[in-house]
PDB file of N, CA and C in Angstrom:
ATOM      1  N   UNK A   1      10.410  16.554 -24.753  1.00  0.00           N
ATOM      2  CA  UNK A   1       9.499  15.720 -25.516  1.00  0.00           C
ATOM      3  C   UNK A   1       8.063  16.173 -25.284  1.00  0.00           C
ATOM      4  N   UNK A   2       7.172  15.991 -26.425  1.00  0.00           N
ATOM      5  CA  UNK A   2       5.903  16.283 -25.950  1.00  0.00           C
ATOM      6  C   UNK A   2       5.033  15.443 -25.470  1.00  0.00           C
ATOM      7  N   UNK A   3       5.233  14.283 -25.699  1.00  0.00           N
ATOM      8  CA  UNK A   3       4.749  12.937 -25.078  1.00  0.00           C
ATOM      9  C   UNK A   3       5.308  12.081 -24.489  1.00  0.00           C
ATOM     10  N   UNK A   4       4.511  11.261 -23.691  1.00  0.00           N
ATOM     11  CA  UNK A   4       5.656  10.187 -22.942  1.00  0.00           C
ATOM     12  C   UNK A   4       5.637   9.073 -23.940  1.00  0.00           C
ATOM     13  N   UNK A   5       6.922   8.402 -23.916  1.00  0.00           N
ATOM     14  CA  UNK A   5       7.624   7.641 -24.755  1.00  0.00           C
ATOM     15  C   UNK A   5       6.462   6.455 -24.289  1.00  0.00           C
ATOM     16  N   UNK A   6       6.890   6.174 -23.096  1.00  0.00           N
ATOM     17  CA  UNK A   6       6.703   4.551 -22.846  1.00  0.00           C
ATOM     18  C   UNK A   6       5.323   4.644 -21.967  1.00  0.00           C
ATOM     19  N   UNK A   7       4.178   4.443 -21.848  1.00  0.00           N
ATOM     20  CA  UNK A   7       2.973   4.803 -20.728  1.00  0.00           C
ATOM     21  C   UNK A   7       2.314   3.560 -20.463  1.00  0.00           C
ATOM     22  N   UNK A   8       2.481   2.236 -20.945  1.00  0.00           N
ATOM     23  CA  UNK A   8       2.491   1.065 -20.315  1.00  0.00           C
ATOM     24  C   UNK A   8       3.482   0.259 -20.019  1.00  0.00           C
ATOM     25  N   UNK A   9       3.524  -1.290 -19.404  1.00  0.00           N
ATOM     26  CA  UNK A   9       5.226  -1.817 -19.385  1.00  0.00           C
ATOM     27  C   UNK A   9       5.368  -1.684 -20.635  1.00  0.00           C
ATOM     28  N   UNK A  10       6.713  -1.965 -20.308  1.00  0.00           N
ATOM     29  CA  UNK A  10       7.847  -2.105 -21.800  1.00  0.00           C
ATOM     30  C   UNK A  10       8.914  -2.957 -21.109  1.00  0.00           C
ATOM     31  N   UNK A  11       9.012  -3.735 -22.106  1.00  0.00           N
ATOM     32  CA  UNK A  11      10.098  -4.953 -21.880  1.00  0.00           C
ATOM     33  C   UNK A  11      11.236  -4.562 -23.086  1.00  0.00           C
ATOM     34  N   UNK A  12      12.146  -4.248 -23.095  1.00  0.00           N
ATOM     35  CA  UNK A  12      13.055  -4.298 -24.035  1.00  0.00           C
ATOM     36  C   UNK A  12      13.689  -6.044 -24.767  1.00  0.00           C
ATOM     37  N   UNK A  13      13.880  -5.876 -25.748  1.00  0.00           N
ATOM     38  CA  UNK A  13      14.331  -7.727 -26.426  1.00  0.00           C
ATOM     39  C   UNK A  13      15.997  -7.640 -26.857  1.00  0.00           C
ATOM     40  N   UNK A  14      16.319  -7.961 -26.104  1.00  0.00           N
ATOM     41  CA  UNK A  14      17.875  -7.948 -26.383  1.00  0.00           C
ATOM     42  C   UNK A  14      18.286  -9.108 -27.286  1.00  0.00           C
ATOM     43  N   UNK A  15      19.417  -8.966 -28.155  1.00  0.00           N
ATOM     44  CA  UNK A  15      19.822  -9.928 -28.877  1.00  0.00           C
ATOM     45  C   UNK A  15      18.243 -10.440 -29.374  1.00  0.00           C
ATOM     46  N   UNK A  16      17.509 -10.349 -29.794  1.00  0.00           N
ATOM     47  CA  UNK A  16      16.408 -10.726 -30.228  1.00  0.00           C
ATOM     48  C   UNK A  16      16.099 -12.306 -29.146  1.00  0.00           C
ATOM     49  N   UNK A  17      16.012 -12.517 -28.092  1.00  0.00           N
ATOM     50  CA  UNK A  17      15.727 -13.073 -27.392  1.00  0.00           C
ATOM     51  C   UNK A  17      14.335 -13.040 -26.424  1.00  0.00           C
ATOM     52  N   UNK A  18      13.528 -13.471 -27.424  1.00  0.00           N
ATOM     53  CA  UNK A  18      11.953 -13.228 -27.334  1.00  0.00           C
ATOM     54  C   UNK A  18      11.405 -13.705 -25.808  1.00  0.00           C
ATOM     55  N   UNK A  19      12.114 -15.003 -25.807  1.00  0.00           N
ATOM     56  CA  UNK A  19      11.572 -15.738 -24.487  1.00  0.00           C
ATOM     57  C   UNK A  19      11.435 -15.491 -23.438  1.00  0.00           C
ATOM     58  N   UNK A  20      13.224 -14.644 -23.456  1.00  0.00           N
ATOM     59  CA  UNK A  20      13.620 -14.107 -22.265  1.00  0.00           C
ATOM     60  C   UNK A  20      12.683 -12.500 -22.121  1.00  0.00           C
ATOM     61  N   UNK A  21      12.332 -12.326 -23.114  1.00  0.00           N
ATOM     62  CA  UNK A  21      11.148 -11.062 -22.829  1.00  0.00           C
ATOM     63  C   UNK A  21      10.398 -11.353 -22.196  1.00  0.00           C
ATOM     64  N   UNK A  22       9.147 -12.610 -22.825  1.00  0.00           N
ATOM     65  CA  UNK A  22       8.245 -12.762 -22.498  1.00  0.00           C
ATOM     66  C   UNK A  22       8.367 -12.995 -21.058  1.00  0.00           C
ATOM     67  N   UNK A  23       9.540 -13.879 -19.969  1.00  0.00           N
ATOM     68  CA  UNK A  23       9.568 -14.456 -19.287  1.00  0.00           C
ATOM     69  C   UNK A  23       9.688 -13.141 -18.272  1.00  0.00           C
ATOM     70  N   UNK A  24      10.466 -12.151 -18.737  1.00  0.00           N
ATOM     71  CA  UNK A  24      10.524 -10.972 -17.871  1.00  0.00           C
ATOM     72  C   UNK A  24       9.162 -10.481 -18.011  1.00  0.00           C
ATOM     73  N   UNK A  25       8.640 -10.302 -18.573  1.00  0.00           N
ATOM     74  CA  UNK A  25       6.981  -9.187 -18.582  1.00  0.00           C
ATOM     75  C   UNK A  25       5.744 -10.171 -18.032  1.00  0.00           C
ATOM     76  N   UNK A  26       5.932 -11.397 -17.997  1.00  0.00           N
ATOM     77  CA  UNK A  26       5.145 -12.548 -17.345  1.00  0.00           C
ATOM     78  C   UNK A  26       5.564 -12.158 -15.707  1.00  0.00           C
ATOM     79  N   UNK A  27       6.983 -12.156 -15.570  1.00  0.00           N
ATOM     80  CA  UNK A  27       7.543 -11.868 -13.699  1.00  0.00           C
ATOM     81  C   UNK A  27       6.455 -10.648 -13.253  1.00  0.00           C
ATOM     82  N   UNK A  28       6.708  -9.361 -14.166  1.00  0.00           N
ATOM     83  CA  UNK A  28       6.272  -8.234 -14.141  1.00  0.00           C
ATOM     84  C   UNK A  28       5.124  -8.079 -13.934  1.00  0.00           C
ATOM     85  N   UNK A  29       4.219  -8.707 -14.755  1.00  0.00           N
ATOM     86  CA  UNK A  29       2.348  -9.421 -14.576  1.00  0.00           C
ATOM     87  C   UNK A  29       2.666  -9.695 -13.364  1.00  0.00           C
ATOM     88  N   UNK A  30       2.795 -10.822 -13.416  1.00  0.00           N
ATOM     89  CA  UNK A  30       2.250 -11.747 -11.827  1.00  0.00           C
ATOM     90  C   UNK A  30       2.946 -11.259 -10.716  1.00  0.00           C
ATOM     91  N   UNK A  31       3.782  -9.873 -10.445  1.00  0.00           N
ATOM     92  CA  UNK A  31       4.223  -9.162  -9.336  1.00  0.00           C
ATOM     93  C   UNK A  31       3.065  -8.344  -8.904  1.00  0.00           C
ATOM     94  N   UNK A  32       2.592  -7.620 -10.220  1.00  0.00           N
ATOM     95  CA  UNK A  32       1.498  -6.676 -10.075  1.00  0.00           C
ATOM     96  C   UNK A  32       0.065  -7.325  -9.933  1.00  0.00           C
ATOM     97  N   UNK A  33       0.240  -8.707  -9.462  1.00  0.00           N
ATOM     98  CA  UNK A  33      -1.649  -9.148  -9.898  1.00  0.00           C
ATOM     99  C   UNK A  33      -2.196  -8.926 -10.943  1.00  0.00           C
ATOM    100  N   UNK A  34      -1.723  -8.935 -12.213  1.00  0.00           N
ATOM    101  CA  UNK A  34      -2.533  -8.546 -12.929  1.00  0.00           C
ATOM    102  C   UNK A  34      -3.399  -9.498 -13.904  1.00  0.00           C
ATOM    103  N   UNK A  35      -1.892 -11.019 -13.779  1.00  0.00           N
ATOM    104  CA  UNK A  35      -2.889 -12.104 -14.267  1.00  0.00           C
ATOM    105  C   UNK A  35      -4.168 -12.665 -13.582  1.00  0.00           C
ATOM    106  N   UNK A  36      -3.854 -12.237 -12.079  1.00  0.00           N
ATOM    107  CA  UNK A  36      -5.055 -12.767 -11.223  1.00  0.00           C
ATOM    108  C   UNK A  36      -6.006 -11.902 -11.424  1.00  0.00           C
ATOM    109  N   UNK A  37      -5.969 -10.586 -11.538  1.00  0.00           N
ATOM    110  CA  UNK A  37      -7.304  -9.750 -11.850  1.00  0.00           C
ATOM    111  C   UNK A  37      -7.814 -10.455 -13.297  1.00  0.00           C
ATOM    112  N   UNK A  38      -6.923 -10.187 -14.143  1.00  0.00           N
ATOM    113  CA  UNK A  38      -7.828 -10.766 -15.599  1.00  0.00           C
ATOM    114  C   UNK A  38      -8.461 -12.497 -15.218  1.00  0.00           C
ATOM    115  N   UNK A  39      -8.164 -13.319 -14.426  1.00  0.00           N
ATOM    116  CA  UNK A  39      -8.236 -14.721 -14.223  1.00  0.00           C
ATOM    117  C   UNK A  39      -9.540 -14.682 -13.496  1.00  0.00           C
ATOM    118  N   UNK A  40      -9.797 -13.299 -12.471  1.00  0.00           N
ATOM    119  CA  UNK A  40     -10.894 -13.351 -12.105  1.00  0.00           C
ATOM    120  C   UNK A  40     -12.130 -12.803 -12.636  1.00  0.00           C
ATOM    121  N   UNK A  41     -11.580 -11.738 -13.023  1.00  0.00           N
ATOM    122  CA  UNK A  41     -12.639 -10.933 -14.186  1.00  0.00           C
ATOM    123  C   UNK A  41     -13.238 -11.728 -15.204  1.00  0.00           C
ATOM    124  N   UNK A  42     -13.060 -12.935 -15.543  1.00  0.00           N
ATOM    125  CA  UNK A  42     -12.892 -13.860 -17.463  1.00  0.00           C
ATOM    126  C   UNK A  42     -14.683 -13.930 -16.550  1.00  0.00           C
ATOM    127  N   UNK A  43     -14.938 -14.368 -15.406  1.00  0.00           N
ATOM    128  CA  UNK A  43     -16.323 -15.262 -15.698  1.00  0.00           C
ATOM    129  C   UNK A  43     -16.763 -14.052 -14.382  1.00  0.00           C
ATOM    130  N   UNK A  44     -18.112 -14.240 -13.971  1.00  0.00           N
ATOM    131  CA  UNK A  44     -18.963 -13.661 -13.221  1.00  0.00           C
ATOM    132  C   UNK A  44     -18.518 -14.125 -11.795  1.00  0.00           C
ATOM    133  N   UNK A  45     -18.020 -13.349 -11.243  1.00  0.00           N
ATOM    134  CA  UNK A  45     -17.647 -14.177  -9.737  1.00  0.00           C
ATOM    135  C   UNK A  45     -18.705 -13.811  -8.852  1.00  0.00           C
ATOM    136  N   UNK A  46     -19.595 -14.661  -8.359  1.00  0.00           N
ATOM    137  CA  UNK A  46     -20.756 -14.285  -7.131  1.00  0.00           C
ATOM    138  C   UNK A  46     -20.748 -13.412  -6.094  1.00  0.00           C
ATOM    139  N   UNK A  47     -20.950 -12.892  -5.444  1.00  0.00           N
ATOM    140  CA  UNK A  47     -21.418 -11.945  -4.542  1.00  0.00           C
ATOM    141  C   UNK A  47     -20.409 -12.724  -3.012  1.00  0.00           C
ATOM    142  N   UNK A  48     -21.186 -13.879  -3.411  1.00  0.00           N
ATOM    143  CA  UNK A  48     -20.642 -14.699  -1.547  1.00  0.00           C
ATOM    144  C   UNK A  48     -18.902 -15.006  -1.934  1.00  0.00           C
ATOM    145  N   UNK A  49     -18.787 -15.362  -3.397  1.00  0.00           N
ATOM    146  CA  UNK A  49     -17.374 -16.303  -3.770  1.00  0.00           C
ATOM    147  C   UNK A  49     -16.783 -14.435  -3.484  1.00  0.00           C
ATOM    148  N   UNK A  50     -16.931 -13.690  -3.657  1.00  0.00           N
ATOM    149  CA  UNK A  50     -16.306 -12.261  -3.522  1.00  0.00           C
ATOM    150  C   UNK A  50     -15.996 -12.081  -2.593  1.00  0.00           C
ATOM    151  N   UNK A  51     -17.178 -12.085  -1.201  1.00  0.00           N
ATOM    152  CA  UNK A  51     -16.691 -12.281   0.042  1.00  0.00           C
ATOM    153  C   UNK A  51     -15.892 -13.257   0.840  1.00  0.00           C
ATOM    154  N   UNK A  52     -15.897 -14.176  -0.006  1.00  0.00           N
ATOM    155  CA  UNK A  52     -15.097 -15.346   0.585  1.00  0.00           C
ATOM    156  C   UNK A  52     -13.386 -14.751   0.370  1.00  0.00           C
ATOM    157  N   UNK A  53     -12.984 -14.818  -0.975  1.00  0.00           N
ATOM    158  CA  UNK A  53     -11.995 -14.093  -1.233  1.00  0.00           C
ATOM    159  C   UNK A  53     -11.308 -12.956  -0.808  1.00  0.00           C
ATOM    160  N   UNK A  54     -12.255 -12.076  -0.193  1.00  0.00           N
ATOM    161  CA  UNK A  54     -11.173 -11.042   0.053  1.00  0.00           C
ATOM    162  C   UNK A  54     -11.247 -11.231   1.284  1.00  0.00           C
ATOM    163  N   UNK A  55     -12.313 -11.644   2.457  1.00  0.00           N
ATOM    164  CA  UNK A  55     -12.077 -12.434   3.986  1.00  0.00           C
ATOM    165  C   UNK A  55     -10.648 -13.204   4.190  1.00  0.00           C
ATOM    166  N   UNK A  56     -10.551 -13.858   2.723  1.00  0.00           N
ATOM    167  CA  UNK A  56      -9.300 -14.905   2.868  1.00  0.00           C
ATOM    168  C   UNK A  56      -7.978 -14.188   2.849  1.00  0.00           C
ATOM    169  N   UNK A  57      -8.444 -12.941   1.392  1.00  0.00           N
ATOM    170  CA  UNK A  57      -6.642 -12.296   1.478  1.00  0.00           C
ATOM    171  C   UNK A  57      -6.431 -11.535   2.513  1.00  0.00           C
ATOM    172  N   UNK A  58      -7.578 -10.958   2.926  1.00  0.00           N
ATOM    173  CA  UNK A  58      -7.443 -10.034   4.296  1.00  0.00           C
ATOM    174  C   UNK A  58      -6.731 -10.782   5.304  1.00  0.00           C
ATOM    175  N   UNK A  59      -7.469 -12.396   5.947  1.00  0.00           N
ATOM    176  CA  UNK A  59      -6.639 -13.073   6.938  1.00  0.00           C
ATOM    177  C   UNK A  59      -4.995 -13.402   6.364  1.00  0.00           C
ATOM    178  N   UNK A  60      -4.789 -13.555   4.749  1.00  0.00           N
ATOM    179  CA  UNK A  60      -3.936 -13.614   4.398  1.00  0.00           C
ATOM    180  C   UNK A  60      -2.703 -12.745   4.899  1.00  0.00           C
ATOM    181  N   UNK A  61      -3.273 -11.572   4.850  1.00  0.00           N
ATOM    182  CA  UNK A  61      -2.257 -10.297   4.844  1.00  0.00           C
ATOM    183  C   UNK A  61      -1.644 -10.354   6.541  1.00  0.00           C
ATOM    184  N   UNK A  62      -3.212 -10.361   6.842  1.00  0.00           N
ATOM    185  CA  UNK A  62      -2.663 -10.598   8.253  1.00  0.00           C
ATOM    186  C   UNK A  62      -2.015 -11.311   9.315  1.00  0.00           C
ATOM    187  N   UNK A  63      -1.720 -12.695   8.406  1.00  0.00           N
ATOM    188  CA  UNK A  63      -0.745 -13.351   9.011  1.00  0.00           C
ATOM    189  C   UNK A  63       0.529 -13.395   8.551  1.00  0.00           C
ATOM    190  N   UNK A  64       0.278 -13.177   6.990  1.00  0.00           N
ATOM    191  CA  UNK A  64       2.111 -12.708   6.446  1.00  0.00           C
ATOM    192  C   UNK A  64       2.438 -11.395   7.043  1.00  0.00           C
ATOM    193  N   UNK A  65       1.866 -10.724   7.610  1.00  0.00           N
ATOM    194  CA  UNK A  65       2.626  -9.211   8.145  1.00  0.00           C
ATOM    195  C   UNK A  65       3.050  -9.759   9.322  1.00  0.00           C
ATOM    196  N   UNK A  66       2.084 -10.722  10.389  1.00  0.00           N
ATOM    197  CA  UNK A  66       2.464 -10.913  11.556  1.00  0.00           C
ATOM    198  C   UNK A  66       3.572 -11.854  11.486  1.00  0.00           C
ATOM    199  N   UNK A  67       4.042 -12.729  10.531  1.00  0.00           N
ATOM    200  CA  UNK A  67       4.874 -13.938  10.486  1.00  0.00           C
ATOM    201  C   UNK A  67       5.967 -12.829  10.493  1.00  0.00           C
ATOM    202  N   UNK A  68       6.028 -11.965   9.299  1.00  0.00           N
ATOM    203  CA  UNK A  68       6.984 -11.164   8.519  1.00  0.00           C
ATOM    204  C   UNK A  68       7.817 -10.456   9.729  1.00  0.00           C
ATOM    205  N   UNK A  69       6.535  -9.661  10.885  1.00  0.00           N
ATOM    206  CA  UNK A  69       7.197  -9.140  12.019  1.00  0.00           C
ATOM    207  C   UNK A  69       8.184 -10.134  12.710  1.00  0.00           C
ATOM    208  N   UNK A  70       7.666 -11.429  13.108  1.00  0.00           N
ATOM    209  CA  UNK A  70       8.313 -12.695  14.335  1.00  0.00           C
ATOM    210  C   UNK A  70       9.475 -13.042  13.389  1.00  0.00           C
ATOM    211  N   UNK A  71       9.620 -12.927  12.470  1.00  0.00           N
ATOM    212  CA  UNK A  71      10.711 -13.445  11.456  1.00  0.00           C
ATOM    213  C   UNK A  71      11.944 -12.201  11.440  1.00  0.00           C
ATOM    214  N   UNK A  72      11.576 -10.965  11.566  1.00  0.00           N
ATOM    215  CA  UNK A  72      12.139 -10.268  11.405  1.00  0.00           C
ATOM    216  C   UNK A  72      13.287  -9.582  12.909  1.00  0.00           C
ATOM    217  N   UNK A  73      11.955 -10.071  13.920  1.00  0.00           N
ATOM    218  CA  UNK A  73      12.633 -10.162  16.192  1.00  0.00           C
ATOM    219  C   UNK A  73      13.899 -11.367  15.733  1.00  0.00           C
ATOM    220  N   UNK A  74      13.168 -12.241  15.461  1.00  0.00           N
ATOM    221  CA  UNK A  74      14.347 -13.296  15.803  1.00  0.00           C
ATOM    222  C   UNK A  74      15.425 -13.125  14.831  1.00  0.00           C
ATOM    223  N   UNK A  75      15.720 -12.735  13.387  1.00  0.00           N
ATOM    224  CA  UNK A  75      16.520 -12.310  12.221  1.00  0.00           C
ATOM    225  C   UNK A  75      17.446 -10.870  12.858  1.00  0.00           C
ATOM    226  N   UNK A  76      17.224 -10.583  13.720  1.00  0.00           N
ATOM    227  CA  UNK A  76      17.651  -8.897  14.020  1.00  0.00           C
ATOM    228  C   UNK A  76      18.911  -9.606  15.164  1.00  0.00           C
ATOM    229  N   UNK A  77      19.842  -8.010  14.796  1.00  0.00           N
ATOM    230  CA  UNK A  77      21.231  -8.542  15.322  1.00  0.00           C
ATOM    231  C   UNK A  77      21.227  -7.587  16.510  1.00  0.00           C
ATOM    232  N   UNK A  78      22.640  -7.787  17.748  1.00  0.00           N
ATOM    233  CA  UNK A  78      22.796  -7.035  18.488  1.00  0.00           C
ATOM    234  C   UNK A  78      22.177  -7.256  19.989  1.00  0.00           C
ATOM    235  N   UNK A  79      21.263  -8.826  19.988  1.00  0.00           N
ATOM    236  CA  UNK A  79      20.154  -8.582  20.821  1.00  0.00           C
ATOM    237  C   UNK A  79      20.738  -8.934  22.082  1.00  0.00           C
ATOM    238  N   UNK A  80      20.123  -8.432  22.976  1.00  0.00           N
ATOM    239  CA  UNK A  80      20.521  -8.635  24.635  1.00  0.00           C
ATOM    240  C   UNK A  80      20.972 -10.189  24.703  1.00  0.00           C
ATOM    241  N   UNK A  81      19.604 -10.646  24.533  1.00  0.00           N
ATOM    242  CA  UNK A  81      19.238 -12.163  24.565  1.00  0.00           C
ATOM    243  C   UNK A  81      19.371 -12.456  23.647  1.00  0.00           C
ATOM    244  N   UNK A  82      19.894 -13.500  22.622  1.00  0.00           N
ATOM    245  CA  UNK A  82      20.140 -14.149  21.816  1.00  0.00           C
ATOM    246  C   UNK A  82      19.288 -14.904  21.173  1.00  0.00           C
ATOM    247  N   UNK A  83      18.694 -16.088  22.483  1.00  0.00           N
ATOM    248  CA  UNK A  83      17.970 -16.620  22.435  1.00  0.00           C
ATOM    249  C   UNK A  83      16.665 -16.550  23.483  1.00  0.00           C
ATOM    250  N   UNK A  84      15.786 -15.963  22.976  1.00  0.00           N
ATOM    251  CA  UNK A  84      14.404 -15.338  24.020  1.00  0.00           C
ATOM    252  C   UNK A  84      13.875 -16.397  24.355  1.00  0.00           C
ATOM    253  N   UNK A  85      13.678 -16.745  25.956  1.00  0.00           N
ATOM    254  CA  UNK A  85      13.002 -17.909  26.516  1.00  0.00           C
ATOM    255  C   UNK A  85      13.597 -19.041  26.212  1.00  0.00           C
ATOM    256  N   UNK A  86      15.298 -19.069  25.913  1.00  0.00           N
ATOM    257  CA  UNK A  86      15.537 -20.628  26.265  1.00  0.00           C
ATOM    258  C   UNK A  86      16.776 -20.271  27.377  1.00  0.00           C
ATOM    259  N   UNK A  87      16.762 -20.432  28.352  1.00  0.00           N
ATOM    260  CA  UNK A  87      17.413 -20.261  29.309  1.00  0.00           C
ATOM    261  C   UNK A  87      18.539 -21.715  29.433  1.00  0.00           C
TER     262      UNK A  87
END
């Protein structure tokens, strides 16, 4: 081919079942952030409200990675101890 077919999403519509499109390419948006970028982009976001925001997703990240790790010690099989610190 000399071009690419598809170079943004593409949702296919089966049985002409529109909804169920939309409802898949809406999942697809809001996996990628993309409604939140356009949601933030619509008006002028301030300088400080900017810093506030990404201070927040930053602490964000950093406690879903750290939860994600402690979730993942105690979820894990095989372990010596079973139960760590309850004797």
């Amino acid at each position: 081919m000399r071009h690419a077919k598809f170079i943004a999403r593409t949702v296919l519509v089966q049985n002409n079942n529109v909804e169920e499109a939309c409802r898949v390419l809406n999942r697809i948006l809001g996996k990628e952030e993309i409604f939140d970028q356009y949601r933030r982009t619509r008006y002028y976001e301030k300088p400080f409200q900017t810093r506030r925001r990404i201070n927040f997703e930053r602490c964000k990240s950093i406690y879903n990675e750290d939860m994600n790790r402690k979730i993942q010690f105690v979820l894990r099989k095989n372990r010596i101890e079973p139960f760590p610190g309850c004797n």
